[in-house]
C-alpha atoms as a PDB file:
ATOM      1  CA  UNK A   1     -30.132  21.259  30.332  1.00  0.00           C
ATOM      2  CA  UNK A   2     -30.665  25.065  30.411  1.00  0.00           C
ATOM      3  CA  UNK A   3     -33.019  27.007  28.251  1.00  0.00           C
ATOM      4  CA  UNK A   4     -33.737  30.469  26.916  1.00  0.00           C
ATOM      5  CA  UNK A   5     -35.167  32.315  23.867  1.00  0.00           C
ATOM      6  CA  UNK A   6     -33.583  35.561  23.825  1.00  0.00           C
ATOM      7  CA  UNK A   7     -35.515  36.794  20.806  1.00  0.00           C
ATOM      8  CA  UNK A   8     -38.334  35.434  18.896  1.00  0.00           C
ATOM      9  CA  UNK A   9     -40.080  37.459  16.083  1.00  0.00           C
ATOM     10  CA  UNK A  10     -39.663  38.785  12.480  1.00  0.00           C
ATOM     11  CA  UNK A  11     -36.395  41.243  14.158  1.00  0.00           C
ATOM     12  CA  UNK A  12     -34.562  38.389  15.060  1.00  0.00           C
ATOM     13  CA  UNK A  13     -34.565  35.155  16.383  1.00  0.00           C
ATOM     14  CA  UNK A  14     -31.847  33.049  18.502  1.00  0.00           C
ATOM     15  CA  UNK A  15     -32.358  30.445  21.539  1.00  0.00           C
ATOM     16  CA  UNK A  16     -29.274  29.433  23.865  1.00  0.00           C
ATOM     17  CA  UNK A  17     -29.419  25.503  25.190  1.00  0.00           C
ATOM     18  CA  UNK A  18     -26.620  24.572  27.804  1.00  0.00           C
ATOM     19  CA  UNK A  19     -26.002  21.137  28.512  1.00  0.00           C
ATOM     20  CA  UNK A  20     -23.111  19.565  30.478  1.00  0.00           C
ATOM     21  CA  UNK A  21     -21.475  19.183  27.548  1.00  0.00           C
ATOM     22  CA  UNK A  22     -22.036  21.972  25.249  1.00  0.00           C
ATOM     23  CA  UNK A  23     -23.172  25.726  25.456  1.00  0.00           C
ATOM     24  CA  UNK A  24     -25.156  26.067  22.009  1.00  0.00           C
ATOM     25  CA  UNK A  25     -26.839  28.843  19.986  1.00  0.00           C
ATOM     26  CA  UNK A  26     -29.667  28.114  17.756  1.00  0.00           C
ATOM     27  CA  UNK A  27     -29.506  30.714  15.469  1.00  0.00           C
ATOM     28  CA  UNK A  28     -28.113  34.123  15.411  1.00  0.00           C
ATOM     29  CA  UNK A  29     -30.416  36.523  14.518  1.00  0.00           C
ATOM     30  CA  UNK A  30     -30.779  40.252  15.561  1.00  0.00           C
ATOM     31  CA  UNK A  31     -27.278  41.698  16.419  1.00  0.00           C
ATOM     32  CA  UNK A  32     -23.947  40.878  18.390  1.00  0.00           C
ATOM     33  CA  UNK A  33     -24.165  43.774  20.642  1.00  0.00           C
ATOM     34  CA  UNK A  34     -28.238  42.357  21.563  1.00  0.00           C
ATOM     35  CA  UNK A  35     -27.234  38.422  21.587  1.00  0.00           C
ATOM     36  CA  UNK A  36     -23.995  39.203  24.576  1.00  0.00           C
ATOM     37  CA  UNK A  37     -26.294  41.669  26.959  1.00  0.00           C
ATOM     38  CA  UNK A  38     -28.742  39.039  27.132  1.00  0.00           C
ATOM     39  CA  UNK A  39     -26.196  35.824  27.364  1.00  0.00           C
ATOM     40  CA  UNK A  40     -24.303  38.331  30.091  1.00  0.00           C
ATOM     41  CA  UNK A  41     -28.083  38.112  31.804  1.00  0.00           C
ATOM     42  CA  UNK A  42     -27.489  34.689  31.848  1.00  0.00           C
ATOM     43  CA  UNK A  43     -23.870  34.878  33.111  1.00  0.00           C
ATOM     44  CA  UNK A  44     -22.798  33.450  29.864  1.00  0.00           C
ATOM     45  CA  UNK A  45     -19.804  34.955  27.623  1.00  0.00           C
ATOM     46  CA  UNK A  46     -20.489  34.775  24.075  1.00  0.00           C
ATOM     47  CA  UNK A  47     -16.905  33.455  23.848  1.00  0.00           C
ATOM     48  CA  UNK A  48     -18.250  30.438  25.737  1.00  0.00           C
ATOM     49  CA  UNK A  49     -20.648  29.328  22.916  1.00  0.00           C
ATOM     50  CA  UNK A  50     -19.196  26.167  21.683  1.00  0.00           C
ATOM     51  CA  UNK A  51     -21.806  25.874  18.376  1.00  0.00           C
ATOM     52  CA  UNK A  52     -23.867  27.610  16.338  1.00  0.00           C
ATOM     53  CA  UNK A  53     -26.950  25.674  14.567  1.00  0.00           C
ATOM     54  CA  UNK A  54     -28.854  27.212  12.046  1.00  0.00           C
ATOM     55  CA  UNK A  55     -32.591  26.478  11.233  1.00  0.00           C
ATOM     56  CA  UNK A  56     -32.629  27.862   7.977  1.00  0.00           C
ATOM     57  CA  UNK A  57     -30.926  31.279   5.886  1.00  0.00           C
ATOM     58  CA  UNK A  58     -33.539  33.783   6.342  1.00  0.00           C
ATOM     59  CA  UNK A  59     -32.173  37.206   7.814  1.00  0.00           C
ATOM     60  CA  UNK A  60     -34.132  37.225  10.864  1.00  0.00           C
ATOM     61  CA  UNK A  61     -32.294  33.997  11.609  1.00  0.00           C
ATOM     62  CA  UNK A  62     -28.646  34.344  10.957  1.00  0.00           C
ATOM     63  CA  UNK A  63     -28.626  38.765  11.249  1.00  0.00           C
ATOM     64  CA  UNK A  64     -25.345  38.625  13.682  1.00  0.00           C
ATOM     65  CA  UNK A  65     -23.842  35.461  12.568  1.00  0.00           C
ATOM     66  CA  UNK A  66     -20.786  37.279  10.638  1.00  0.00           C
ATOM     67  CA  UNK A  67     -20.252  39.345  13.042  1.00  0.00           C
ATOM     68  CA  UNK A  68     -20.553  36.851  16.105  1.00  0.00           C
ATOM     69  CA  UNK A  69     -18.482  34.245  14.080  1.00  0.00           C
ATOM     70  CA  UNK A  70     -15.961  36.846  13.640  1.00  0.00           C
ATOM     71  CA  UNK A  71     -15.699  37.709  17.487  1.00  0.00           C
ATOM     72  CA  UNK A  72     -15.929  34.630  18.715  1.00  0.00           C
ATOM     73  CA  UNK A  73     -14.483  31.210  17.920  1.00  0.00           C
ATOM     74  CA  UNK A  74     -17.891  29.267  17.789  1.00  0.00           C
ATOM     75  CA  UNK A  75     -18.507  26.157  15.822  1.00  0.00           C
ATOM     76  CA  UNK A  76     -21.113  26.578  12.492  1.00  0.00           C
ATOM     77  CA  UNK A  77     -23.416  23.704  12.299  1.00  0.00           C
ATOM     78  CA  UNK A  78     -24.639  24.070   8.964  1.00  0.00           C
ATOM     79  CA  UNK A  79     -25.890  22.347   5.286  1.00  0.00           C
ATOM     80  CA  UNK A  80     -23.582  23.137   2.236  1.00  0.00           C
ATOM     81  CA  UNK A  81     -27.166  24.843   0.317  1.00  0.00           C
ATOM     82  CA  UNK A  82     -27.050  27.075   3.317  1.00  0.00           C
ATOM     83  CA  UNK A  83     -23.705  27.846   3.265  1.00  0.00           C
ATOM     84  CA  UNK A  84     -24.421  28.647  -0.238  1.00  0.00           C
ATOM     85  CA  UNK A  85     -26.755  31.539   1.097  1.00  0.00           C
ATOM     86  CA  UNK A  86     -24.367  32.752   3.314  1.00  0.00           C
ATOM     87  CA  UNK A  87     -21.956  34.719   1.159  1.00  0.00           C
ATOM     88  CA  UNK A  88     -20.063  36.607   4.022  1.00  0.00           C
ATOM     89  CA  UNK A  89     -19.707  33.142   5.965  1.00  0.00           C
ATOM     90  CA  UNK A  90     -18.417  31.128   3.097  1.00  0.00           C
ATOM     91  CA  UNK A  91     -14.282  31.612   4.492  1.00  0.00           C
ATOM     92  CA  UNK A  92     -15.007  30.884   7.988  1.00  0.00           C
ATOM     93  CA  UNK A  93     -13.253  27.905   8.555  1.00  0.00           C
ATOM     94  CA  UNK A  94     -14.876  26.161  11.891  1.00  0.00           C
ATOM     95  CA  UNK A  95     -18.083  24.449  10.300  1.00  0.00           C
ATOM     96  CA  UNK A  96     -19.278  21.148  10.589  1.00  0.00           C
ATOM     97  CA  UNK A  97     -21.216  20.054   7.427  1.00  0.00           C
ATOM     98  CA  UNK A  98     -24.683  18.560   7.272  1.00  0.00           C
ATOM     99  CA  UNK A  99     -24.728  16.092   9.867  1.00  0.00           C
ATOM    100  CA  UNK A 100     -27.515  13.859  10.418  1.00  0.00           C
ATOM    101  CA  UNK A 101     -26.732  13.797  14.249  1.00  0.00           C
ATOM    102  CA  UNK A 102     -24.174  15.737  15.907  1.00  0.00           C
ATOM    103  CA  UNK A 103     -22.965  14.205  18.662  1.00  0.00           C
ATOM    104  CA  UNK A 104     -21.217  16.243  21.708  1.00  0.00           C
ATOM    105  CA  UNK A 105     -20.103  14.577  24.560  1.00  0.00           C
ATOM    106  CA  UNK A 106     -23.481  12.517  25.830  1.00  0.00           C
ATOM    107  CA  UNK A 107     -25.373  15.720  24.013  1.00  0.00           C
ATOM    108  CA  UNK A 108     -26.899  14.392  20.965  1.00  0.00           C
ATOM    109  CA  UNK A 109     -28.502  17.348  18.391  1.00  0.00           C
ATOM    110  CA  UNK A 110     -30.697  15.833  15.874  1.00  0.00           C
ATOM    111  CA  UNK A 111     -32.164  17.831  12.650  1.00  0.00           C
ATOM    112  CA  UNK A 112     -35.789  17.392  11.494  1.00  0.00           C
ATOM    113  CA  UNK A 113     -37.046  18.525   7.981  1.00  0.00           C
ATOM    114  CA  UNK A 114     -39.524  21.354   8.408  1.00  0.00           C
ATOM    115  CA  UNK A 115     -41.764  22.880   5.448  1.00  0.00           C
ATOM    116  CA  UNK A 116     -40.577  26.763   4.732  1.00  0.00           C
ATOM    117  CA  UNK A 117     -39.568  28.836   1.623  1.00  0.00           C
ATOM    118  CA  UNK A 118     -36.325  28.852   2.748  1.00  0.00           C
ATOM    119  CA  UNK A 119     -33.555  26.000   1.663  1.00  0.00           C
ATOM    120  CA  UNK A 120     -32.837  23.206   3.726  1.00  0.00           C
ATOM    121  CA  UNK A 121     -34.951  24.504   6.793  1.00  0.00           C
ATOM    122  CA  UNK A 122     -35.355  22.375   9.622  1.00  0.00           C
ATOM    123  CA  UNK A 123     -36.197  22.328  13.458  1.00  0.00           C
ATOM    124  CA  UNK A 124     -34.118  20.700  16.076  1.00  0.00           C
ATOM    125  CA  UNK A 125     -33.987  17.763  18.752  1.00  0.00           C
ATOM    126  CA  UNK A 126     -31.532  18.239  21.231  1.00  0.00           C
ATOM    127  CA  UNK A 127     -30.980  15.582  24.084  1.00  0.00           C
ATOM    128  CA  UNK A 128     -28.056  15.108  26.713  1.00  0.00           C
ATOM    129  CA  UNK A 129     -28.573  12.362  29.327  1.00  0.00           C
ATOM    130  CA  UNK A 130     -31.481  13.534  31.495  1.00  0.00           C
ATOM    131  CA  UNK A 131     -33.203  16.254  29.584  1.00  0.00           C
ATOM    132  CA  UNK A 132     -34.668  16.739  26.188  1.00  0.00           C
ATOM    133  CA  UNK A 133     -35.960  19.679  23.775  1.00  0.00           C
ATOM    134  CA  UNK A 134     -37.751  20.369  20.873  1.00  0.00           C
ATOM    135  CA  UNK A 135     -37.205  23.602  18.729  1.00  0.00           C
ATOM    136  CA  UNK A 136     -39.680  23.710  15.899  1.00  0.00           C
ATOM    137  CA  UNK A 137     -40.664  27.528  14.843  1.00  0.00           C
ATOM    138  CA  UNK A 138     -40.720  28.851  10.611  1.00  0.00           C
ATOM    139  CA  UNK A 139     -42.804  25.863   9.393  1.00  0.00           C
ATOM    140  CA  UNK A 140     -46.227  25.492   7.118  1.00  0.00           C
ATOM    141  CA  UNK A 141     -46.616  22.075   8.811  1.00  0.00           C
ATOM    142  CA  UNK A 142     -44.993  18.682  10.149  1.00  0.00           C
ATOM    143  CA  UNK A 143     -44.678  15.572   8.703  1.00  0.00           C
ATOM    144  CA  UNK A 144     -46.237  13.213  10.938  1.00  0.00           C
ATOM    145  CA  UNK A 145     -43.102  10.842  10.420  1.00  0.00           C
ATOM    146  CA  UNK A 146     -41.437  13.033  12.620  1.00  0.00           C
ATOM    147  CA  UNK A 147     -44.685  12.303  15.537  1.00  0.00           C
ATOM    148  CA  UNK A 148     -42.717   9.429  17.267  1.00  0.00           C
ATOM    149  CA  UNK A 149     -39.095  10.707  17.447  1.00  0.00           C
ATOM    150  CA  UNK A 150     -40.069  14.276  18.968  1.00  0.00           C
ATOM    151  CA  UNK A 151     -43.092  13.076  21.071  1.00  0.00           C
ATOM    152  CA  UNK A 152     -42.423  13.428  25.254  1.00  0.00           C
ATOM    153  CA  UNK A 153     -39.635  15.335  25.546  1.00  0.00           C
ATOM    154  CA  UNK A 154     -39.088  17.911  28.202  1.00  0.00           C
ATOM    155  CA  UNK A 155     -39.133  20.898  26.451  1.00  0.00           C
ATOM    156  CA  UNK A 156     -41.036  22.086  23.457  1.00  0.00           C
ATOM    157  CA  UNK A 157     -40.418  25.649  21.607  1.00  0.00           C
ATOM    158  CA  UNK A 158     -43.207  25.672  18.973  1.00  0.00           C
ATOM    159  CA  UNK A 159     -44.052  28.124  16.390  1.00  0.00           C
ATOM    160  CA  UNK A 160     -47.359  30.049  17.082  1.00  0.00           C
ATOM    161  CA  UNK A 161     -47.003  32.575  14.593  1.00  0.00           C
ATOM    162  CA  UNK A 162     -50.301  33.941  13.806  1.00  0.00           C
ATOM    163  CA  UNK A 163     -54.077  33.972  14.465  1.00  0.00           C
ATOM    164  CA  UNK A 164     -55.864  32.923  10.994  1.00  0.00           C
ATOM    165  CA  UNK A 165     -58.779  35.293  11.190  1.00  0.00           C
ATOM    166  CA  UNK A 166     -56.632  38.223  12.408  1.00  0.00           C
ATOM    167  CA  UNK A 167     -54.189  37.500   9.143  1.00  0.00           C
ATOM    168  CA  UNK A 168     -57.236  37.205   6.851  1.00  0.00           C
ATOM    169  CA  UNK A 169     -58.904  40.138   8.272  1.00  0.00           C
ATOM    170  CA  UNK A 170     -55.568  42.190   8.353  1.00  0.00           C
ATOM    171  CA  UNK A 171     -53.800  44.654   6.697  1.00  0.00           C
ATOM    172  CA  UNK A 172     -51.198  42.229   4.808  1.00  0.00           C
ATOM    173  CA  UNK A 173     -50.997  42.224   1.303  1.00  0.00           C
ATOM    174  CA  UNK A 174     -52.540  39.067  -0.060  1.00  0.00           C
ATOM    175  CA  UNK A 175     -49.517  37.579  -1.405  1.00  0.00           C
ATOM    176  CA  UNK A 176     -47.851  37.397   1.987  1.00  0.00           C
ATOM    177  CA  UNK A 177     -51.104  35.808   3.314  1.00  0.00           C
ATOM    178  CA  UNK A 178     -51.364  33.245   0.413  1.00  0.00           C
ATOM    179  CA  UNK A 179     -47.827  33.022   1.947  1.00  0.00           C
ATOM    180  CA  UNK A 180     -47.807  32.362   5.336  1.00  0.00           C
ATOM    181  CA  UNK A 181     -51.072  30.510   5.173  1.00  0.00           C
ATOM    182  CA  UNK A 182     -49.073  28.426   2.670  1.00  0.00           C
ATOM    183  CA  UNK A 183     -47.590  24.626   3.597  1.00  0.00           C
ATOM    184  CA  UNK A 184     -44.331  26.367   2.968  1.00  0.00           C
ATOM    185  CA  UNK A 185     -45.602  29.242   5.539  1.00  0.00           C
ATOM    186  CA  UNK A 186     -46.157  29.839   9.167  1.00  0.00           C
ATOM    187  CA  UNK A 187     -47.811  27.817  11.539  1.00  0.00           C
ATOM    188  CA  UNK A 188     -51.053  29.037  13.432  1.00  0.00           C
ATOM    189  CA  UNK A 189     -51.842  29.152  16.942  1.00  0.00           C
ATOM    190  CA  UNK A 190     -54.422  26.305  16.027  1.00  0.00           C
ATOM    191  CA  UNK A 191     -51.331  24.138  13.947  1.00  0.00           C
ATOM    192  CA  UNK A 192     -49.033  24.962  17.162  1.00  0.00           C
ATOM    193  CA  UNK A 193     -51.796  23.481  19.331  1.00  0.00           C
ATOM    194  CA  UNK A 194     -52.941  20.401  17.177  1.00  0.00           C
ATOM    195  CA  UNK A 195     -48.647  19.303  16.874  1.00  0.00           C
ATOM    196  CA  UNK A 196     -48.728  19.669  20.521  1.00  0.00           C
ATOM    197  CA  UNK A 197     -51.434  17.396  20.856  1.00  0.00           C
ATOM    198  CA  UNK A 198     -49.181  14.851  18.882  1.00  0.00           C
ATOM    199  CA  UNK A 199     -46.200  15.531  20.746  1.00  0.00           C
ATOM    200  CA  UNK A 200     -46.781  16.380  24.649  1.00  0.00           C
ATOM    201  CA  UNK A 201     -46.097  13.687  26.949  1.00  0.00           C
ATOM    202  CA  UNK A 202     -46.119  12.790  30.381  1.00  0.00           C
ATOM    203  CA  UNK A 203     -42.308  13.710  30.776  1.00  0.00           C
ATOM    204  CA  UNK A 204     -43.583  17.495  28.597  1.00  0.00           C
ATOM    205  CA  UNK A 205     -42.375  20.330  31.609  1.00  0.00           C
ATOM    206  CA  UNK A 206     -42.788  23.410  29.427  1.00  0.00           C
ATOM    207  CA  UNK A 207     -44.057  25.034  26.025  1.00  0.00           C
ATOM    208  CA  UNK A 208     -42.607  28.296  24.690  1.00  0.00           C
ATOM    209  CA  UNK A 209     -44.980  29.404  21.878  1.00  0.00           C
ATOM    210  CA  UNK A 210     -42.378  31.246  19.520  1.00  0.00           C
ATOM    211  CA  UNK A 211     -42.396  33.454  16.637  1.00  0.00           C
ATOM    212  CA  UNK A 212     -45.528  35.606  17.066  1.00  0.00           C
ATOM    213  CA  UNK A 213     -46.677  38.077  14.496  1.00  0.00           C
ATOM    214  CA  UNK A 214     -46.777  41.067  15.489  1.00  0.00           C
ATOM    215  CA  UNK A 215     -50.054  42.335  13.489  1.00  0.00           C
ATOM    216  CA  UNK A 216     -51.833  38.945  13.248  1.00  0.00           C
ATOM    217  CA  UNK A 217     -51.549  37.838  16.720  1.00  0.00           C
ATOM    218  CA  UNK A 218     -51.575  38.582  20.575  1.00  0.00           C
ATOM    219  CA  UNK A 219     -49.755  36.952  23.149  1.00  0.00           C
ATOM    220  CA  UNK A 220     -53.040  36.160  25.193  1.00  0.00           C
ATOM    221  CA  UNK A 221     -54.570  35.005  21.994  1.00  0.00           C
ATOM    222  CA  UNK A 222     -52.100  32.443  21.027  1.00  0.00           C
ATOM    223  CA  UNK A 223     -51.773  30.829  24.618  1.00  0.00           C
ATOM    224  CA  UNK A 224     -55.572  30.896  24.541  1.00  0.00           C
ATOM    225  CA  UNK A 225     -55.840  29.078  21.691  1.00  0.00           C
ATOM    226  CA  UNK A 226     -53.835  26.659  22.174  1.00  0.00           C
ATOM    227  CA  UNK A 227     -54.929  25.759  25.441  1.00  0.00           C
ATOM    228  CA  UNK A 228     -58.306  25.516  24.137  1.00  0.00           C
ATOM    229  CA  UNK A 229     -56.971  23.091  21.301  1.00  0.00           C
ATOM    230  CA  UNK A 230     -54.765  21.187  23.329  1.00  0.00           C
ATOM    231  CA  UNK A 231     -58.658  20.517  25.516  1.00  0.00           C
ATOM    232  CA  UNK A 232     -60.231  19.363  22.214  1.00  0.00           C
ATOM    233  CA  UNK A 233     -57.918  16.430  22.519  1.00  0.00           C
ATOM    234  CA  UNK A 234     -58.484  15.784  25.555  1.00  0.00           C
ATOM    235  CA  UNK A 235     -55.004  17.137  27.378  1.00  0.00           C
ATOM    236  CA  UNK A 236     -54.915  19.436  30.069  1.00  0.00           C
ATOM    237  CA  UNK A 237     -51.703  21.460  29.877  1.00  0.00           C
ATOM    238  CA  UNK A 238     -50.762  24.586  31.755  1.00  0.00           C
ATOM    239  CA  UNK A 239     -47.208  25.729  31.674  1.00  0.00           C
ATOM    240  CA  UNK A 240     -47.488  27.224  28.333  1.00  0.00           C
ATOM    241  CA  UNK A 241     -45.411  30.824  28.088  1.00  0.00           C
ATOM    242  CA  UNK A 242     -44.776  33.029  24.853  1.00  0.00           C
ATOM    243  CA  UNK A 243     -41.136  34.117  23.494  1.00  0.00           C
ATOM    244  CA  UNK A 244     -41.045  37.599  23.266  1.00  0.00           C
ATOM    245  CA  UNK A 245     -38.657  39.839  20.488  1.00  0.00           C
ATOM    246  CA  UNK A 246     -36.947  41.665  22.546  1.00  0.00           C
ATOM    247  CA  UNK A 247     -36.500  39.936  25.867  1.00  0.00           C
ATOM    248  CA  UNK A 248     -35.239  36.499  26.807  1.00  0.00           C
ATOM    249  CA  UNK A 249     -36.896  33.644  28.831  1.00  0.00           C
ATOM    250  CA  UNK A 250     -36.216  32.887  32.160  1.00  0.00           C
ATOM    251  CA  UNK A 251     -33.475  30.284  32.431  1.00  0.00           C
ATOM    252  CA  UNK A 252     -35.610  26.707  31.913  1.00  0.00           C
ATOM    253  CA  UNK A 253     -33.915  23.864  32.920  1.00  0.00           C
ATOM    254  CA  UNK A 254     -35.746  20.653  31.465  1.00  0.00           C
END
C-alpha cells in the first residue's frame, strides 16, 4: 500500500491510497487542475483512479469532484444523504451506494461513523493483504466502539486540527468556537493524541496529523503536543509528520 495527502486544510482536502488492487481517492477537494500536478508527482494519471470515497459533503471535501468525475471515469463511493448534497453529481452514473464494506480485489475499505455537522460523515479503514490505514480527520470525537477495529494498523492519518488555547484566545467569532470545540466539531491536538493512545500498535509505522487550522494552530505545536500526550500514556512514538494544504506527502508505503 502507497500513501499520500496531497492537501489537508480548510482549501481542500484529498488523500490518494494505492494498493495492488485499487488506486483510490479519498476525497476530492481543492481543484482538478491541483489534484493531477500532484498525482503526476506521483507518476499517477488521474484517469488511473479507480474510486472515489467521500468522508462527508462539506466543500473543502468534494471542491473538484464534478469536475474530476466529469474527466475521468472514476467510481463514487458514496451514501444516498450525501448524494442528496451533491446536486451537480446526482446524474453521474458510476456510484456505488452506501456500502458497509467495499470490497476490491483482496483490498477491503471499511467506513466508520465519525461525529461532524455534516450528514453521514465518517472516516475510513482501508486494508489489502499486508498493509493497513486509518483516515480519521473532521470529527468532535470517536466512539470508543470503534477502539478495537482501528487499533494497530500501519498507517494512521488523524485530525489535529487546532490548539484549544490558541482557538479560545483567537480571533474567531464565538460561534465558530462553540463550534469546533463542539462534539460535532474538530478534534484538538490533545483529542488527536489521546485516540492515538487508543489506537497505535506495535505494527503503527507512521502518523500524519491532518487538517490543521491555520489561525489556531502550528505545525510544531501540534506534533509537540501530541508527542507529549502520546508520553502521558506511557508510548514513545516518533514518526509523527503533519499534512500540509498545499503540498503532498512523500509516497508512504505501510
Amino acid at each position: 500500500m502507497l500513501v499520500s495527502v496531497l492537501a489537508s486544510g480548510s482549501e481542500g482536502n484529498s488523500t490518494y491510497v494505492e494498493t495492488e488492487d485499487a488506486k483510490i481517492l479519498i476525497d476530492a477537494g481543492m481543484n482538478t487542475k491541483y489534484l493531477k500536478t500532484k498525482l503526476s508527482e506521483l507518476e499517477v494519471d488521474t484517469k488511473e483512479i479507480d474510486y472515489v470515497i467521500m468522508t462527508h459533503t462539506h466543500h473543502d471535501h468534494t471542491g473538484a469532484l464534478k469536475t474530476f468525475l466529469k474527466r475521468n471515469p472514476a467510481k463514487l463511493v458514496a451514501t444516498e444523504n450525501m448524494l442528496k448534497e451533491l446536486e451537480d453529481i446526482k446524474d453521474y452514473e458510476n456510484i456505488i451506494i452506501n456500502p458497509d464494506s467495499l470490497e476490491i480485489g483482496k483490498t477491503t475499505v471499511k467506513p466508520f461513523k465519525t461525529s461532524h455537522d455534516a450528514i453521514d460523515s465518517r472516516g475510513y479503514l482501508i486494508e489489502d493483504k499486508t498493509s493497513s490505514l486509518v483516515y480519521m480527520t473532521d470529527t468532535g470525537y470517536l466512539n470508543q466502539k470503534y477502539f478495537e477495529m482501528l487499533s494497530n494498523k500501519n498507517i494512521y492519518i488523524m485530525e489535529a486540527n487546532h490548539d484549544v488555547e490558541m482557538l479560545i484566545n483567537g480571533s474567531y467569532p464565538k460561534w465558530l468556537k462553540s463550534r469546533i470545540l463542539s462534539d460535532h466539531g474538530h478534534l484538538s491536538n490533545n483529542a488527536a493524541g489521546f485516540y492515538l493512545s487508543k489506537l497505535i500498535g506495535p505494527n503503527t509505522k507512521k502518523v500524519i496529523l491532518a487538517h490543521l487550522s491555520k489561525e489556531n494552530n502550528t505545525e510544531d505545536e501540534a506534533v509537540r503536543t501530541v508527542k507529549k500526550t502520546l508520553k502521558e500514556y506511557e508510548i514513545d512514538f516518533e514518526d509523527i509528520i503533519v499534512a500540509k494544504q498545499r503540498d503532498k506527502t512523500e509516497g508512504i508505503k505501510a
